[in-house]
Protein backbone atom coordinates (compact mmCIF):
# COMPACT_ATOMS: atom_id res chain seq x y z
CA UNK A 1 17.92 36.65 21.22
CA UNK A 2 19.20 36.35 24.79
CA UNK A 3 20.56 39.79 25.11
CA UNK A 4 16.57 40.95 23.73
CA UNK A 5 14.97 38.80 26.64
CA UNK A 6 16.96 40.25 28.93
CA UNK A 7 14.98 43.50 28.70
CA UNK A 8 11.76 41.39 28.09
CA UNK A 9 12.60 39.67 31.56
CA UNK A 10 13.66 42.65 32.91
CA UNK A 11 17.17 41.39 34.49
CA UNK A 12 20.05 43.59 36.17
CA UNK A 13 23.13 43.09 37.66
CA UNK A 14 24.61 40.13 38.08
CA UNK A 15 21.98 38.74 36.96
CA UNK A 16 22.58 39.33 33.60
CA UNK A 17 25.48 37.75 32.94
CA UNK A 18 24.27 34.37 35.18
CA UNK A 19 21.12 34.61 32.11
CA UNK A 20 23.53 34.54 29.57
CA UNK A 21 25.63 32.03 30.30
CA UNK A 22 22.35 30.30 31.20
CA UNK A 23 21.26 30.50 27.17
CA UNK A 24 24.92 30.27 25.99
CA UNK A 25 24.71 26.32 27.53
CA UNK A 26 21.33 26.15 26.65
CA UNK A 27 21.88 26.97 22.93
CA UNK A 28 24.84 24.55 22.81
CA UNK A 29 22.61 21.92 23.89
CA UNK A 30 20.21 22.41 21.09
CA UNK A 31 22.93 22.66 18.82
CA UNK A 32 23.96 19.16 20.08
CA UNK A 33 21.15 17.96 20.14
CA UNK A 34 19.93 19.39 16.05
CA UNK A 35 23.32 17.99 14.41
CA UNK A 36 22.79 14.28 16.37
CA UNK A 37 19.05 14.03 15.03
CA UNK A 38 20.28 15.14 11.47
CA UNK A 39 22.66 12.83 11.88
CA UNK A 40 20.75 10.29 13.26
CA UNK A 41 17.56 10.98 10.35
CA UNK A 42 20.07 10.38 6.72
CA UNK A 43 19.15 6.62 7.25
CA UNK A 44 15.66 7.28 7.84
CA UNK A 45 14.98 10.27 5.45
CA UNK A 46 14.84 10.62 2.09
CA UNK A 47 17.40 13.50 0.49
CA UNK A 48 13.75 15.35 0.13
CA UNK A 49 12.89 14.66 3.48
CA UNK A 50 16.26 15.61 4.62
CA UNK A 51 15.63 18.91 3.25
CA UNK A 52 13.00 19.70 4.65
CA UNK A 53 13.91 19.01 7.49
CA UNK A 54 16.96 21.35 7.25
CA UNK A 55 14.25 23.77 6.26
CA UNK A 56 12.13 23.81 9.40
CA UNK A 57 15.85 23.19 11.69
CA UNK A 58 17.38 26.73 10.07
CA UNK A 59 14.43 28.81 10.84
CA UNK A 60 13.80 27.59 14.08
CA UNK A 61 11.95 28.12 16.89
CA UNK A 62 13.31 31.58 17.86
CA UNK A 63 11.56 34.08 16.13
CA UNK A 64 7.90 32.73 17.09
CA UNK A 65 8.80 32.57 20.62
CA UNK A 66 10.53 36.44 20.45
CA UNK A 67 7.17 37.34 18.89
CA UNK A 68 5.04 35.73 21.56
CA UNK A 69 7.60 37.12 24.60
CA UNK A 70 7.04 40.71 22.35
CA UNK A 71 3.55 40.23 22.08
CA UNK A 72 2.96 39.62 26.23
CA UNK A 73 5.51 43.21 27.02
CA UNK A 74 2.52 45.82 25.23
């Protein structure tokens, strides 16, 4: 959640904004970077396979790493 890490980083000012555009292009890249390797996979994977791997791509990496970055603030 980039607005939740900017408490966990502890950001102000203008520095705020510069972190969120900073995740806005980073998330875009992912986003790229997901639909090209889905894309990329239906000739490799089966429709099972494909699935699965929609499975682990829609859950994501986001909420372990916002638990860890919690986890390190106590």
């Amino acid at each position: 959640c980039p607005t939740g890490t900017v408490s966990v980083l502890k950001l102000s000012g203008p520095k705020v904004q510069q972190w969120l555009d900073l995740v806005e292009t980073y998330n875009a890249t992912v986003e790229g970077a997901t639909k090209k390797l889905k894309a990329d996979a239906r000739s490799l994977l089966t429709p099972a396979q494909m699935a699965e791997l929609d499975r682990w791509l829609d859950k994501g990496l986001n909420p372990e790493v916002n638990r860890i970055l919690a986890s390190r603030t106590r």
